[in-house]
Protein backbone atom coordinates (compact mmCIF):
# COMPACT_ATOMS: atom_id res chain seq x y z
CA UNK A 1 15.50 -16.90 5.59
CA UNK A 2 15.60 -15.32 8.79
CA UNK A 3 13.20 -15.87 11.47
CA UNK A 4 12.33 -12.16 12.32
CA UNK A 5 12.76 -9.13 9.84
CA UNK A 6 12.41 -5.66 10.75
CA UNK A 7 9.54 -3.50 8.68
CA UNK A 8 9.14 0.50 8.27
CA UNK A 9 6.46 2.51 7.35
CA UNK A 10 6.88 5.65 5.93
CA UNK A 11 3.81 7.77 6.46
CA UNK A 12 4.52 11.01 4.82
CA UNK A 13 2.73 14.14 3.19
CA UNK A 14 3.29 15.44 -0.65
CA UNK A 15 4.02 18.74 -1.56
CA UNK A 16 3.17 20.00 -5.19
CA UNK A 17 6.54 19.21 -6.52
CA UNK A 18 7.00 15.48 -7.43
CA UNK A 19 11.19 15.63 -7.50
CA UNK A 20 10.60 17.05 -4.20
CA UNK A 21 8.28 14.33 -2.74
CA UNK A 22 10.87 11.61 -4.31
CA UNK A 23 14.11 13.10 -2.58
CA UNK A 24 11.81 13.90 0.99
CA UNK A 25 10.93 9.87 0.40
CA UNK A 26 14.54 8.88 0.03
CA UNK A 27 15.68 10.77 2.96
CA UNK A 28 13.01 8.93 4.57
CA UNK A 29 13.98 5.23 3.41
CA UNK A 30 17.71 6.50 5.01
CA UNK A 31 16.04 7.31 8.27
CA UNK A 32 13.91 3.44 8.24
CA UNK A 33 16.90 1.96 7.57
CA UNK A 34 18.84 3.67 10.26
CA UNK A 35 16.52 2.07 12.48
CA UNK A 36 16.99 -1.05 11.35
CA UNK A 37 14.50 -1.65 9.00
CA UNK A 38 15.20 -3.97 6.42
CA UNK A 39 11.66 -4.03 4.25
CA UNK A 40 10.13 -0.32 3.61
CA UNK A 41 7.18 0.65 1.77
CA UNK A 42 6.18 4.34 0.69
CA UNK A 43 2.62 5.18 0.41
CA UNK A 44 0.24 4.95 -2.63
CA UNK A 45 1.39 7.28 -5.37
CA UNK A 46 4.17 9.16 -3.00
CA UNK A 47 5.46 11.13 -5.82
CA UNK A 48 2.47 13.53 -6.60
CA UNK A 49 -0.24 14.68 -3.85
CA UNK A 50 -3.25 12.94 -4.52
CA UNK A 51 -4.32 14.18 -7.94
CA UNK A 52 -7.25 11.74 -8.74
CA UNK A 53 -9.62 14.86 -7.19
CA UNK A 54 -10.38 15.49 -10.90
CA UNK A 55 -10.10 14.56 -13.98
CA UNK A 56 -7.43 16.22 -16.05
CA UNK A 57 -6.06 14.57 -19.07
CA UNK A 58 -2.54 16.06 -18.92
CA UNK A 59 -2.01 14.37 -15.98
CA UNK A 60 -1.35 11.38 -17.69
CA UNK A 61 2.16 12.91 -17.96
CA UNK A 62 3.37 12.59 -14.75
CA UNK A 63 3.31 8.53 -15.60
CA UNK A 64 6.55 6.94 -16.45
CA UNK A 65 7.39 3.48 -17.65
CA UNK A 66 8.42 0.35 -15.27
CA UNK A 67 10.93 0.07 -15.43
CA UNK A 68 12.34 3.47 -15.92
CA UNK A 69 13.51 6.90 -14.18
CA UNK A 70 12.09 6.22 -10.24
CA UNK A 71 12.37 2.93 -10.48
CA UNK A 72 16.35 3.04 -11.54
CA UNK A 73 16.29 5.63 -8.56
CA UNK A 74 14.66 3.14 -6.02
CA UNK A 75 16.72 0.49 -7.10
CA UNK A 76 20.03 2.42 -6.33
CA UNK A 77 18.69 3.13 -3.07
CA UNK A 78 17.75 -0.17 -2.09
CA UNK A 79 20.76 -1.27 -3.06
CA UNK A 80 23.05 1.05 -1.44
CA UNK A 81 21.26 0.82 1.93
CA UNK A 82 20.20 -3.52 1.42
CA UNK A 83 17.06 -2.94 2.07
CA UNK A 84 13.69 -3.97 0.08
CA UNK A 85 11.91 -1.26 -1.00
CA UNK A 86 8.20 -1.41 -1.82
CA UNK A 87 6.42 1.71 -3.93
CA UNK A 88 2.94 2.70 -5.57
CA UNK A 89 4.20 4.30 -9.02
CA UNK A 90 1.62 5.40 -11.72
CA UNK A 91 3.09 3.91 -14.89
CA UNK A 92 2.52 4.31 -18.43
CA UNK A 93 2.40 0.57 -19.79
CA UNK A 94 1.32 1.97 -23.53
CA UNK A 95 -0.28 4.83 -25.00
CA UNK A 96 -3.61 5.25 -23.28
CA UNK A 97 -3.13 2.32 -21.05
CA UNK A 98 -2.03 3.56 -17.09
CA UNK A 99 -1.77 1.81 -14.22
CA UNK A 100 -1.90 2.64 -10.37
CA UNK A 101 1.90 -0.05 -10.16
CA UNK A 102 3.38 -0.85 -6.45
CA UNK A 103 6.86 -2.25 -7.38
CA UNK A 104 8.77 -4.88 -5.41
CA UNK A 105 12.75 -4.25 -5.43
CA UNK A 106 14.97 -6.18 -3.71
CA UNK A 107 18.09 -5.40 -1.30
CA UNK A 108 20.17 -6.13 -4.13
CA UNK A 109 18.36 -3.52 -6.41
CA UNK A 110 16.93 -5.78 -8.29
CA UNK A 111 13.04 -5.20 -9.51
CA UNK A 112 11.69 -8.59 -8.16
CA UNK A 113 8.12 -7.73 -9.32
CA UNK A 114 5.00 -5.40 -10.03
CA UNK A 115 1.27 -5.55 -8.44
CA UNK A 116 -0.96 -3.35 -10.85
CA UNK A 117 -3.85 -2.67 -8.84
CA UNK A 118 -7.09 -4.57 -9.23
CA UNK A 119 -9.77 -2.47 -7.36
CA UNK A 120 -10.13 1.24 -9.01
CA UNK A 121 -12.70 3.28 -6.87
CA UNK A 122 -14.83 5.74 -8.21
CA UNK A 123 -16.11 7.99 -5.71
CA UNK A 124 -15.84 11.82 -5.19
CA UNK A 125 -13.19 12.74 -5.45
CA UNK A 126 -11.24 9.67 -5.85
CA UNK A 127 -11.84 9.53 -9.74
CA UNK A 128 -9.17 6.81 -10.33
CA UNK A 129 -11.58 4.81 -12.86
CA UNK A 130 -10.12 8.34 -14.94
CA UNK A 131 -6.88 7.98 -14.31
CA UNK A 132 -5.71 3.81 -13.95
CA UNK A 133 -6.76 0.70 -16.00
CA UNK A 134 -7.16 -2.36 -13.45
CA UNK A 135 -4.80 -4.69 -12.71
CA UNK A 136 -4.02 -7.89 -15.06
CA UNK A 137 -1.66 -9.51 -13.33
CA UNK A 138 -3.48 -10.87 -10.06
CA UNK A 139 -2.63 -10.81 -7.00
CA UNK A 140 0.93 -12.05 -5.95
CA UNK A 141 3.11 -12.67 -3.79
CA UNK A 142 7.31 -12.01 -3.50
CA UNK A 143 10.43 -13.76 -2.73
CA UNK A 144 13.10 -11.18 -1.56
CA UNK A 145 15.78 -11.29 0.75
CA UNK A 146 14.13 -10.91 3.81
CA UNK A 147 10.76 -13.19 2.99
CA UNK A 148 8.00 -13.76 1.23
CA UNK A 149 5.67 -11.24 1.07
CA UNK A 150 2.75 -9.63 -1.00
CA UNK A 151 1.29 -6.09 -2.02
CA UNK A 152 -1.50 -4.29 -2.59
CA UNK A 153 -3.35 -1.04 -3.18
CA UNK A 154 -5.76 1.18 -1.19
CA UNK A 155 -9.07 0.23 -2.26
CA UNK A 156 -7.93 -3.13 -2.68
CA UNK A 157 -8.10 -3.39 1.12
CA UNK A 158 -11.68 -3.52 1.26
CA UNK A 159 -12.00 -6.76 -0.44
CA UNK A 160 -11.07 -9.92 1.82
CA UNK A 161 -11.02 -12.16 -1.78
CA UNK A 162 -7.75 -10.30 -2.58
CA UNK A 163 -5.88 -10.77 0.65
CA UNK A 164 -6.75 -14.06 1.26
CA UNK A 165 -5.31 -15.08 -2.54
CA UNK A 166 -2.33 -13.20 -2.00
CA UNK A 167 -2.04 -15.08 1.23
CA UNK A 168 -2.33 -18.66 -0.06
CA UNK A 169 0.22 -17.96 -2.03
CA UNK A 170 3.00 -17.93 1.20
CA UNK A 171 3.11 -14.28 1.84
CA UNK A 172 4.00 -13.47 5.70
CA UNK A 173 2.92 -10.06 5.03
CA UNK A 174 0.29 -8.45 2.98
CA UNK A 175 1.72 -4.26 2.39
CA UNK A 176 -1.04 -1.49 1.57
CA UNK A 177 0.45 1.20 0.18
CA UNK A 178 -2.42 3.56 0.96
CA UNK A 179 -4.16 7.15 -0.12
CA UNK A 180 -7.04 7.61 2.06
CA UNK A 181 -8.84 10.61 4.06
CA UNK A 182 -11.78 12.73 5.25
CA UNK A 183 -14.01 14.62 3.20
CA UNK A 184 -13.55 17.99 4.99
CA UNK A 185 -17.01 18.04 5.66
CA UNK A 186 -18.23 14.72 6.23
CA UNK A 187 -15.51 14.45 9.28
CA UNK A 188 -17.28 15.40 11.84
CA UNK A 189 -19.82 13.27 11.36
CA UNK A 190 -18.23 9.86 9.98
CA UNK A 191 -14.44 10.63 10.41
CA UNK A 192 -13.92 8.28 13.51
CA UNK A 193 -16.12 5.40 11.82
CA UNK A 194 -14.64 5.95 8.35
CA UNK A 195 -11.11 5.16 10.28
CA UNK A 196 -12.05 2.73 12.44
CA UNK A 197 -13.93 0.45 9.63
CA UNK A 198 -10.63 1.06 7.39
CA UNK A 199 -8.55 -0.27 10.23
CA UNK A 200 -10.82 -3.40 11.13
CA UNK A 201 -11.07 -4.33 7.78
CA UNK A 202 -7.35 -4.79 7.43
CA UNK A 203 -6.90 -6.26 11.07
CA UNK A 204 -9.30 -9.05 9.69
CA UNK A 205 -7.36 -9.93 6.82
CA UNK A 206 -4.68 -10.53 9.41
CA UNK A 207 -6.94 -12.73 11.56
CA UNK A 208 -8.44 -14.72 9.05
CA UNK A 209 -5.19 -15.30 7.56
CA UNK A 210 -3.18 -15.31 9.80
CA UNK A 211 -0.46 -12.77 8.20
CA UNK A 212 1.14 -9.59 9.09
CA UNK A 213 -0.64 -6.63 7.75
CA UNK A 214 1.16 -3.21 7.45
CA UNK A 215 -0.71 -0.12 5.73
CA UNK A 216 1.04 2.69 5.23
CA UNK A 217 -1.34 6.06 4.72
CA UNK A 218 0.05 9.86 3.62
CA UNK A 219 -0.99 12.66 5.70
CA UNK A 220 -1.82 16.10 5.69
CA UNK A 221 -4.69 17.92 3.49
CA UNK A 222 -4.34 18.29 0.01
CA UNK A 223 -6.05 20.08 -3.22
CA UNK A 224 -4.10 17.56 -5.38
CA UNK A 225 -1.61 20.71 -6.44
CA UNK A 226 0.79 18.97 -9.04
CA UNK A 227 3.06 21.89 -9.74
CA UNK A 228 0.63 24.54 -9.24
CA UNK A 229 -2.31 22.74 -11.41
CA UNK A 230 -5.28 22.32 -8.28
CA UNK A 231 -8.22 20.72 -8.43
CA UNK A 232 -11.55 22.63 -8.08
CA UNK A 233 -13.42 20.37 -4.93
CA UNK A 234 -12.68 21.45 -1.34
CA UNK A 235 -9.60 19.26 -0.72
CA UNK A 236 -9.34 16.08 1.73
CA UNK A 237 -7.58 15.54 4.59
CA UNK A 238 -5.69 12.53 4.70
CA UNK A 239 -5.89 10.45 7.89
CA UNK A 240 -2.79 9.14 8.41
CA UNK A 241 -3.16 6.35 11.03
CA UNK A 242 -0.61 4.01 9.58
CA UNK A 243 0.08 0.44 11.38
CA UNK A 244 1.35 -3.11 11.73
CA UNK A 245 -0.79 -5.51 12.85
CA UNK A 246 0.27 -9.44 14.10
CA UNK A 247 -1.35 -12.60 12.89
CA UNK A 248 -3.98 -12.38 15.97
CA UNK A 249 -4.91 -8.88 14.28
CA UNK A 250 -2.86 -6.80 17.82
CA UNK A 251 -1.22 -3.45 16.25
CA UNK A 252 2.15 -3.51 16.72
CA UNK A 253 2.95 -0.07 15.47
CA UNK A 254 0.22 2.77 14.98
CA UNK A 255 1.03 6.42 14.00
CA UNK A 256 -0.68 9.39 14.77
CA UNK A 257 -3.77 10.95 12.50
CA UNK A 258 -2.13 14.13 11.91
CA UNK A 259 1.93 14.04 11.43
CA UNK A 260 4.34 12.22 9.42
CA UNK A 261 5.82 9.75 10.84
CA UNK A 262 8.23 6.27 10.40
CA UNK A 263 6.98 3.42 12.16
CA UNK A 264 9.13 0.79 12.86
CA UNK A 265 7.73 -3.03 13.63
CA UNK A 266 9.04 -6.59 13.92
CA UNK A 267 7.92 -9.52 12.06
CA UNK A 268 8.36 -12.73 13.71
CA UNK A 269 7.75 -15.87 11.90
CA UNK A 270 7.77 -18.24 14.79
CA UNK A 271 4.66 -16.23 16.19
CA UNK A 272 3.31 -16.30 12.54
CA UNK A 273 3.45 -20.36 12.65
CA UNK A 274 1.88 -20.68 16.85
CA UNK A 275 -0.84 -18.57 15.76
CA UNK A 276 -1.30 -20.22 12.87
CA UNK A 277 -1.23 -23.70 14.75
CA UNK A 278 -4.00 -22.05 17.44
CA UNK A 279 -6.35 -20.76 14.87
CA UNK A 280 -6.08 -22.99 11.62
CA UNK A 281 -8.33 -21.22 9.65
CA UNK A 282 -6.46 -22.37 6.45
CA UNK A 283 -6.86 -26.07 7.60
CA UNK A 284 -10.36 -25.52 7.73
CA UNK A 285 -11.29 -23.92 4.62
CA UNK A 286 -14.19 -25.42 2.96
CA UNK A 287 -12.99 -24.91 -0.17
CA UNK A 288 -15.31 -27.58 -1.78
CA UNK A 289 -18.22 -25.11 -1.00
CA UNK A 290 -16.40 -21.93 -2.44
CA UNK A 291 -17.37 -22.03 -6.46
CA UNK A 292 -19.93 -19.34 -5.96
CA UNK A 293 -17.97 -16.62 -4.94
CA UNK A 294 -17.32 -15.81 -8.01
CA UNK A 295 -20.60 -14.73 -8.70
CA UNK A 296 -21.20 -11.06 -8.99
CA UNK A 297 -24.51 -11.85 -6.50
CA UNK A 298 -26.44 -15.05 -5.95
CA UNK A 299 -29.74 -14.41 -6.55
């Protein structure tokens, strides 16, 4: 395995077409990987804009199986252009059973994994407990051609349990494949803190494992239009903010709030293992004194 590997983050908006949003993504993987970047990851559900502002029930047709049309797509591309491609897909496992999927596909093409999400929010506007049954496979982590690394989803970047398992298990680099923004009028108010506590939380998980951490966000405000079909609530902006942050939590790579964007970072494994040897918070784990975590509360 190489010592450094080159990641890009493709922070991008959706139109109401979803062929549309998959070509404008492809044409973006090109441009990452004209800059070098050998491990790319789209954001969460690229395909669609963000249609979990309501609860429609023949929107379970825009899910697909895994593998199966995108993912054949993907695969050809990371093939083609040897890179590793990482994407949030919303498949159809069975009949009434949907998940919120990020796949893991190789340089080769080959689908080296899936990460069904575990954390499903429920919130306005963000009804995903509608939409996405949660995650039964765990968290995980990846061998591909360019390292070991792990993936998650959005909301599951709230919760340090999930980043720290995925990091035990040797991932350099923990990807959030993310759908998050502003409610158009709670911005004013909140927006900066909203950001800033979604970027701090992440940061930690870097820190306290001592990984790379790269979310990637979409951009731009949305009704969640899916071919004309809008949802009835006043939209949200998406914030954007995508970045790469080292092992001592520094952003590498940060993109703006309000355009899309490709952001381009190194990952370098030597600086993974000094930091690591600085700050050995996985040396000093008291994992004798961990059994109650668990526990819903301790009361």
């Amino acid at each position: 395995m190489p010592d450094k590997f080159r990641v890009g983050l493709v922070q991008m908006s959706a139109t109401p077409d979803p062929d549309r949003n998959l070509q404008r993504a492809i044409d973006r993987v090109h441009q990452a990987a004209a800059q070098g970047a050998q491990i790319i990851c789209l954001p969460e559900l690229f395909q669609t804009q963000y249609f979990c502002q309501r609860e429609d029930a023949a929107l379970f047709d825009l899910a697909e199986p895994i593998p199966g049309p995108t993912t054949a797509r993907l695969s050809e591309l990371a093939n083609q252009l040897k890179v590793v491609l990482i994407a949030s897909l919303f498949e159809k496992r069975a009949p009434g059973v949907y998940h919120n999927t990020a796949v893991m596909i190789d340089s080769d093409g080959s689908l080296r994994g899936i990460y069904r999400k575990m954390h499903i929010p429920d919130d306005p506007l963000y009804y995903e407990k509608f939409y996405f049954t949660p995650g039964d496979l765990g968290f995980k982590a990846f061998d591909t051609q360019v390292g070991r690394v792990g993936t998650l989803v959005c909301w599951d970047q709230w919760y340090p349990e999930g980043a720290r398992l995925t990091a035990l298990q040797g991932a350099q680099v923990l990807f959030y494949p993310t759908a998050i923004g502003w409610h158009p009028e709670e911005k004013e108010q909140f927006g900066q803190a909203q950001y800033d506590a979604w970027q701090t939380i992440q940061r930690a998980h870097a820190i306290a494992n001592g990984v790379y951490v790269a979310a990637v966000n979409r951009v731009g405000f949305e009704e969640g239009d899916v071919r004309g079909n809008k949802a009835s609530g006043k939209g949200l902006e998406f914030w954007g903010g995508s970045f790469l942050a080292d092992p001592f939590g520094r952003l590498i790579a940060l993109a703006s709030h309000d355009k899309e964007e490709i952001l381009i970072g190194d990952v370098d494994l030597r600086a993974l293992e000094d930091i690591r040897r600085n700050w050995p918070f996985l040396r000093d784990r008291r994992i004798d004194a961990y059994a109650p975590i668990t526990s819903r509360l301790i009361d």
